[in-house]
C-alpha atoms as a PDB file:
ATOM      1  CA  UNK A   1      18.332 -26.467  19.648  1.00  0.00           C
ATOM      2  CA  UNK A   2      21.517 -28.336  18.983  1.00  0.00           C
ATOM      3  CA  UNK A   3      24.557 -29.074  21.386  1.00  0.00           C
ATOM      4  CA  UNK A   4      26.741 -29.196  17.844  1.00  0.00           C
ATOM      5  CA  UNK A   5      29.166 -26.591  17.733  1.00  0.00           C
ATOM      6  CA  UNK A   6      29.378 -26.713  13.904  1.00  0.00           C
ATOM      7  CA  UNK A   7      25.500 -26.803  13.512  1.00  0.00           C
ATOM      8  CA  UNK A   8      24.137 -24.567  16.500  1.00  0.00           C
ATOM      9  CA  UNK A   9      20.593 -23.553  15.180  1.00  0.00           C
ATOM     10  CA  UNK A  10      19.967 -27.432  13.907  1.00  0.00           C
ATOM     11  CA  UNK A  11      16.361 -27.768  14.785  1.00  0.00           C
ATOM     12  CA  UNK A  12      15.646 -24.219  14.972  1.00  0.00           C
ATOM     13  CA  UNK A  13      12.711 -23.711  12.038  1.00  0.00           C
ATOM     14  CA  UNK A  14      12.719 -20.430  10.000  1.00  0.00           C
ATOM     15  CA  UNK A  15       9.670 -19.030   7.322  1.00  0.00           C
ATOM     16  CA  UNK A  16      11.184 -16.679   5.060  1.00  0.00           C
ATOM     17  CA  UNK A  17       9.075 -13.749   3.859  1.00  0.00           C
ATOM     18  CA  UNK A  18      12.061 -11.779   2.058  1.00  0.00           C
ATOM     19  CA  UNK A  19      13.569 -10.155  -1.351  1.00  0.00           C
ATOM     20  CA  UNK A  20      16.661  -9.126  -2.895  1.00  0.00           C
ATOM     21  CA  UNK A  21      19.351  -9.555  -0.245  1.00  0.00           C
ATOM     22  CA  UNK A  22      19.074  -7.850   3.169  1.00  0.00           C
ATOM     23  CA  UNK A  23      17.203 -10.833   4.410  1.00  0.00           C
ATOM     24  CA  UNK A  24      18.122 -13.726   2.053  1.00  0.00           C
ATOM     25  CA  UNK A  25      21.897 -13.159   3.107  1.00  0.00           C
ATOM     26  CA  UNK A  26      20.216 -13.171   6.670  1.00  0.00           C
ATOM     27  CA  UNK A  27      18.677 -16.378   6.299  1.00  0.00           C
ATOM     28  CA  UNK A  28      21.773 -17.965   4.434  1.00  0.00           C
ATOM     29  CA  UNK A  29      23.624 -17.360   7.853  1.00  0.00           C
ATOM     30  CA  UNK A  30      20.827 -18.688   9.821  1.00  0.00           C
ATOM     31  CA  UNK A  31      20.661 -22.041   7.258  1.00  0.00           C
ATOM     32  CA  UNK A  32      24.345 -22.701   7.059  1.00  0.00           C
ATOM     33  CA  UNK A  33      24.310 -22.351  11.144  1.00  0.00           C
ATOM     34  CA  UNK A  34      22.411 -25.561  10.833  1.00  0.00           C
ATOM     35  CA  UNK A  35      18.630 -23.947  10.672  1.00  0.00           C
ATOM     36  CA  UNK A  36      15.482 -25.070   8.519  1.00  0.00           C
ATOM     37  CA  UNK A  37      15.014 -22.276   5.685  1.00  0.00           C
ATOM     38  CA  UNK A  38      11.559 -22.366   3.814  1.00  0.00           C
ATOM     39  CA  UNK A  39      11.606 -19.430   1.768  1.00  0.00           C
ATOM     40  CA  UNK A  40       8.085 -18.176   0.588  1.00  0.00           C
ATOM     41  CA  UNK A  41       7.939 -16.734  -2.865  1.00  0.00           C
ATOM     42  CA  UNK A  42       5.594 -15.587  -5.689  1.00  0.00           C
ATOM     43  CA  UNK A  43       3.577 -17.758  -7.647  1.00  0.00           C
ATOM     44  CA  UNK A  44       4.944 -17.954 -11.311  1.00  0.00           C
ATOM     45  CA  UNK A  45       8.010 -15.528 -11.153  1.00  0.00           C
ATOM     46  CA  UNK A  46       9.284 -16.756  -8.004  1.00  0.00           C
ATOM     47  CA  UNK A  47      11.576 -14.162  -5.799  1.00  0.00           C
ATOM     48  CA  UNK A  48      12.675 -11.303  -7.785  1.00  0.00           C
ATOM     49  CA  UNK A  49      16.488 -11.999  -7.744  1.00  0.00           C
ATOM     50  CA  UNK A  50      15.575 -14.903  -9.909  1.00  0.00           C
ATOM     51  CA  UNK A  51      15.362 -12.836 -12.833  1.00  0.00           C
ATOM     52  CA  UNK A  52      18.619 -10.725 -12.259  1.00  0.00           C
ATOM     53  CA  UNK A  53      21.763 -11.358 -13.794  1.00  0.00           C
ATOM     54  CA  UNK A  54      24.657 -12.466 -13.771  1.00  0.00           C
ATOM     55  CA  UNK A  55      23.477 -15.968 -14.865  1.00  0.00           C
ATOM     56  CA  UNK A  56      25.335 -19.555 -14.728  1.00  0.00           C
ATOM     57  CA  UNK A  57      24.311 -22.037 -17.057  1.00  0.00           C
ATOM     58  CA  UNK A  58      23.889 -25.726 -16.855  1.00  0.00           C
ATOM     59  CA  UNK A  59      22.698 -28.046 -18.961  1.00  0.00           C
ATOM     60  CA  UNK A  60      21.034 -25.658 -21.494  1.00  0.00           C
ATOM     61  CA  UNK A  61      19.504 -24.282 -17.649  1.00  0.00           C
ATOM     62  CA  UNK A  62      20.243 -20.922 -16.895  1.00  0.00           C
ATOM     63  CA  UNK A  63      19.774 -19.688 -13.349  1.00  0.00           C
ATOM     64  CA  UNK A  64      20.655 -16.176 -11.803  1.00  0.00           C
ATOM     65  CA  UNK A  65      24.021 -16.677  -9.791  1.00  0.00           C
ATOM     66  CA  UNK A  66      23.029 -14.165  -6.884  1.00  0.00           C
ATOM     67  CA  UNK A  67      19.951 -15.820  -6.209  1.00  0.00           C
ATOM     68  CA  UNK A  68      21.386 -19.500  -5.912  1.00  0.00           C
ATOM     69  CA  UNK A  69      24.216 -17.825  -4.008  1.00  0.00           C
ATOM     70  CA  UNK A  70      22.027 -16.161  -1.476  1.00  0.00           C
ATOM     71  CA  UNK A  71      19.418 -18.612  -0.938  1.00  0.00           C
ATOM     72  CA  UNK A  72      21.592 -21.941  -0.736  1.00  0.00           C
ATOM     73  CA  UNK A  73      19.983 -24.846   0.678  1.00  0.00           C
ATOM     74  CA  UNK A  74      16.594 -23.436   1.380  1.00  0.00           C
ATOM     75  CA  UNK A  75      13.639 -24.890   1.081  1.00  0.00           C
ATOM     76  CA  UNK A  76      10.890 -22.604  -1.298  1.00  0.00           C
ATOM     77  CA  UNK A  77       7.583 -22.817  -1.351  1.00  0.00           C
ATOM     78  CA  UNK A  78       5.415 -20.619  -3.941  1.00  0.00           C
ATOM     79  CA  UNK A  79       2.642 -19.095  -1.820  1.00  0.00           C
ATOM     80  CA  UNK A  80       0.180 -16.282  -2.959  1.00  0.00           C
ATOM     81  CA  UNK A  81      -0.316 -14.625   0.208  1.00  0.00           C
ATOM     82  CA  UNK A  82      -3.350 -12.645  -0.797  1.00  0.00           C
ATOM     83  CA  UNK A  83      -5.258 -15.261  -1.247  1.00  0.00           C
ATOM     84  CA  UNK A  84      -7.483 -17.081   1.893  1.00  0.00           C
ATOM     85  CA  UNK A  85      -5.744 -20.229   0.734  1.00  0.00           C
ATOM     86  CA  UNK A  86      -2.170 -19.102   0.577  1.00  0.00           C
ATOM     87  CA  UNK A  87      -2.806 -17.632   4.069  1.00  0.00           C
ATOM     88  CA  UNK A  88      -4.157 -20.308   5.349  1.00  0.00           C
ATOM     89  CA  UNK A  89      -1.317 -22.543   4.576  1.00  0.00           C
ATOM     90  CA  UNK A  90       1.145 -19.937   6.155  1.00  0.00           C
ATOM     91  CA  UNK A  91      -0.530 -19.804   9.066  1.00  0.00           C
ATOM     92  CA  UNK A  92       0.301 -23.572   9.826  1.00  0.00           C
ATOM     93  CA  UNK A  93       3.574 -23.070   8.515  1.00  0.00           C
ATOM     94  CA  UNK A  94       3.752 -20.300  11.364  1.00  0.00           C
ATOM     95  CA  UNK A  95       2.250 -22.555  13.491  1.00  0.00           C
ATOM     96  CA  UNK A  96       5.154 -24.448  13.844  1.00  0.00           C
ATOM     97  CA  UNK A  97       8.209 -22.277  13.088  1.00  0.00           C
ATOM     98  CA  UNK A  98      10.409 -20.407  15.554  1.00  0.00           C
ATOM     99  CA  UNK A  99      11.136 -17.395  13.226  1.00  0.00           C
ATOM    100  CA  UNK A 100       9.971 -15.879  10.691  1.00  0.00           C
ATOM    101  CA  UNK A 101      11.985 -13.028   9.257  1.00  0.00           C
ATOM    102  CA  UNK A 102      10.907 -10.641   6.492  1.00  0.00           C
ATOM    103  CA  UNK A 103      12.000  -7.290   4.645  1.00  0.00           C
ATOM    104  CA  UNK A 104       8.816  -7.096   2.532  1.00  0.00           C
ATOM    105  CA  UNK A 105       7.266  -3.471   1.694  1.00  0.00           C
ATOM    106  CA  UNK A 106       5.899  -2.347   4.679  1.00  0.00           C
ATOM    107  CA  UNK A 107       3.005  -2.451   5.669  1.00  0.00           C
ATOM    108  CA  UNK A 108       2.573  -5.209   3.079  1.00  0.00           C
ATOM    109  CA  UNK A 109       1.479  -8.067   5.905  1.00  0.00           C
ATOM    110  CA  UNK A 110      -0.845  -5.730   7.771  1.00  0.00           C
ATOM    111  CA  UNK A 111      -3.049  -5.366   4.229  1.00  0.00           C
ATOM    112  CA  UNK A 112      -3.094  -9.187   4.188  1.00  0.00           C
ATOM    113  CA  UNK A 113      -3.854  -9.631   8.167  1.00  0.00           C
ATOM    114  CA  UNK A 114      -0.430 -11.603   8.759  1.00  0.00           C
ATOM    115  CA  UNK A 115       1.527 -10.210  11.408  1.00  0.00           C
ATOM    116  CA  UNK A 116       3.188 -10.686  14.392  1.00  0.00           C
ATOM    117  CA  UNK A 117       0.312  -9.420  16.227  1.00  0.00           C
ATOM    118  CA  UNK A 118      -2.125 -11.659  14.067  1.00  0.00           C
ATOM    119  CA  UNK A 119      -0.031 -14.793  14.724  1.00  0.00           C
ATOM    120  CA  UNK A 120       1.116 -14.673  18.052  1.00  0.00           C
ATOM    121  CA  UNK A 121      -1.374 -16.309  19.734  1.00  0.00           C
ATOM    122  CA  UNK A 122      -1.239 -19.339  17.317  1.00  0.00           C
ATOM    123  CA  UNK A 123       2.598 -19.696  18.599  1.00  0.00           C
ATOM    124  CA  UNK A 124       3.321 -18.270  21.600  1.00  0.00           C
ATOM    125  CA  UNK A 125       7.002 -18.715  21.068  1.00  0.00           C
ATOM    126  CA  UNK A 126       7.131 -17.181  17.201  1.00  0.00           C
ATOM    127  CA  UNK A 127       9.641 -14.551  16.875  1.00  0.00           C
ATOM    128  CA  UNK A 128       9.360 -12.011  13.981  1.00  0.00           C
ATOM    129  CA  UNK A 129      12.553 -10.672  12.476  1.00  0.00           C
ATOM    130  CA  UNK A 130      11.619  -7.674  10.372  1.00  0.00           C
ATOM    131  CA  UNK A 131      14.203  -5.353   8.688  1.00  0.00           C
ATOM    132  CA  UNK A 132      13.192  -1.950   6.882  1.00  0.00           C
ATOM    133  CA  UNK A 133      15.210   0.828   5.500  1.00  0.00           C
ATOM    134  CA  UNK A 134      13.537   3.512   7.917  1.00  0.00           C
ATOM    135  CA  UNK A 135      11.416   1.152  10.531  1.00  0.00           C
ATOM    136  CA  UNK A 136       8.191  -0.378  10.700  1.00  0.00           C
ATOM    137  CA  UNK A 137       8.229  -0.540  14.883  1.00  0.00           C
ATOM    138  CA  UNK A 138       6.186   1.579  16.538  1.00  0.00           C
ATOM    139  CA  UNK A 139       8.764   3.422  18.413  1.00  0.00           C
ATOM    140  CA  UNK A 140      11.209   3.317  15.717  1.00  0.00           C
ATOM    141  CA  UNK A 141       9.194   4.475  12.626  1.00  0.00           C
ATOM    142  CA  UNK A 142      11.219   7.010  10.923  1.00  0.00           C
ATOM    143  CA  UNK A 143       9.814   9.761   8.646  1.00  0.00           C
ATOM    144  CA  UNK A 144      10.408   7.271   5.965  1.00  0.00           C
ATOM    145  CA  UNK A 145       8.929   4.190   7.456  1.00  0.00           C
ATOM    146  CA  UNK A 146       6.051   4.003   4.713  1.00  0.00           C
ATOM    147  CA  UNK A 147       8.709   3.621   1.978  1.00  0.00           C
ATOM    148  CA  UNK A 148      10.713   0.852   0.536  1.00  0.00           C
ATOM    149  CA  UNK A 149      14.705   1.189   0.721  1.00  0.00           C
ATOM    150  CA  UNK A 150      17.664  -0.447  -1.188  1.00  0.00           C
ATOM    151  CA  UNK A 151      21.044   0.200  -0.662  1.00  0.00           C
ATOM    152  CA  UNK A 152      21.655   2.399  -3.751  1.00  0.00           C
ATOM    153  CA  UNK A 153      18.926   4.923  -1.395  1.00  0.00           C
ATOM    154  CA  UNK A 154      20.713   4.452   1.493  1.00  0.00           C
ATOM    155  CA  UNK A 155      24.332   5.452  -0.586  1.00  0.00           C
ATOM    156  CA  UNK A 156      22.442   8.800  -1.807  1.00  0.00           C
ATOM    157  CA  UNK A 157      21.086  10.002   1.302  1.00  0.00           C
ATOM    158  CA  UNK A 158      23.971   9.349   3.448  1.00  0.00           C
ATOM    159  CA  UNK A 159      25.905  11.000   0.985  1.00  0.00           C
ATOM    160  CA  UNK A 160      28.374   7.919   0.391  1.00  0.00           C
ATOM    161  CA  UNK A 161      27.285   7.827  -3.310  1.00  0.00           C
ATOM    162  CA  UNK A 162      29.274  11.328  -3.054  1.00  0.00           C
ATOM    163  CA  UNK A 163      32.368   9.907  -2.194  1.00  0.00           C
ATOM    164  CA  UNK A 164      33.538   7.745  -4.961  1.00  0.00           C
ATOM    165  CA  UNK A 165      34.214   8.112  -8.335  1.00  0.00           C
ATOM    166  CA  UNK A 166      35.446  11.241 -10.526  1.00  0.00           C
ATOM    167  CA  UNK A 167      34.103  14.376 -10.892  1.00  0.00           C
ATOM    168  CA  UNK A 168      33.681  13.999 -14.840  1.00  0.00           C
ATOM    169  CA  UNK A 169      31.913  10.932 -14.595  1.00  0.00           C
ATOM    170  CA  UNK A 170      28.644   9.301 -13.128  1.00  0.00           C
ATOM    171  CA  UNK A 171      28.759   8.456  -9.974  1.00  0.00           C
ATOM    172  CA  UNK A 172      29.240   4.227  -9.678  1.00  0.00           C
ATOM    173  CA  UNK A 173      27.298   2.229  -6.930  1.00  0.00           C
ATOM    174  CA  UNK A 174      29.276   0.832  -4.346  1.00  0.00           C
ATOM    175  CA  UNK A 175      30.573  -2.883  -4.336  1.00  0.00           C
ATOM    176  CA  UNK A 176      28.330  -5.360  -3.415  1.00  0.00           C
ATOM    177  CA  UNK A 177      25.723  -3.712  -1.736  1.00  0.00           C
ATOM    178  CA  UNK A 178      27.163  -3.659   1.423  1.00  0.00           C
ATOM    179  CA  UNK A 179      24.866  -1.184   3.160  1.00  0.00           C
ATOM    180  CA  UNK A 180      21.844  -4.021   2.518  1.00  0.00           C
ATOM    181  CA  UNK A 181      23.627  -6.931   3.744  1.00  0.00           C
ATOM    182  CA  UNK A 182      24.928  -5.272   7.484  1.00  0.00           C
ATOM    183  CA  UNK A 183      21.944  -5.482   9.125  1.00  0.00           C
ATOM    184  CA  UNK A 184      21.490  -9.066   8.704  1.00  0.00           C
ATOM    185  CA  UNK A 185      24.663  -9.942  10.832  1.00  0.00           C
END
């Protein structure tokens, strides 16, 4: 770990197994605090926010602004984790990392044999950041833990979604997604 003040996680190495925003805006904390990012996507299509506008253009280039915004300088690496090869790979990769975080579908690592529990041994010192809508931990599994969550579900069931808006009109989602980005902080 660093002694620089303006870089504090330089040297600190971090595999990122994540979507949307929750834990890219995580990781785009952890990167401009100085840390490695190597952000693991899908072969072919890449993370999903790559395909979601609003799009900036460049050079006859277009590229989804939210994505580059999110997942600033990051490294990416397209991995298909379902196969023996694309585990294998992220297996070294975890070999030497310090963290891996990840907001994937849960239960979507246990299918493929890759979790904490699975890796631990390899790295002794490997911590596992994992964020869910309703908890994946044993002792924190809500009743919803087997589903995926955005923020728009989190607006509706805490009744926020409610709150804004007129009564004559659909109800708008909330700016910026707030409720997805908190618990990366």
């Amino acid at each position: 770990m660093s002694l620089n003040p303006e870089c504090p996680l330089d040297g600190i190495r971090v595999i990122g197994l994540e979507q949307y925003m929750a834990r890219p805006y995580c990781t785009m904390l952890i990167v401009d605090a100085g840390a490695k990012v190597i952000k693991i996507e899908q072969p072919k299509y890449g993370a999903p926010r790559r395909l979601m506008p609003p799009f900036v253009e460049k050079d006859g280039v277009k590229k989804a602004a939210g994505y580059m915004g999110y997942n600033r300088n990051k490294k990416s690496l397209a991995l298909d984790l379902s196969k023996p090869e694309g585990q294998v790979i992220f297996k070294d990769l975890a070999k030497t990392a310090d963290v891996v975080v990840e907001n994937l579908h849960p239960d979507a690592m246990s299918k493929i044999r890759l979790t904490y529990d699975q890796l631990k041994d390899s790295n002794p010192k490997l911590i596992w950041a994992l964020i869910s809508g309703f908890g994946q931990l044993e002792d924190y599994r809500g009743h919803y833990a087997d589903r995926p969550a955005f923020d728009i579900v989190a607006e509706a069931m805490s009744s926020i979604m409610n709150l804004v808006g007129f009564a004559e009109k659909p109800r708008p989602r909330q700016f910026l997604a707030w409720r997805t980005t908190i618990p990366a902080w």
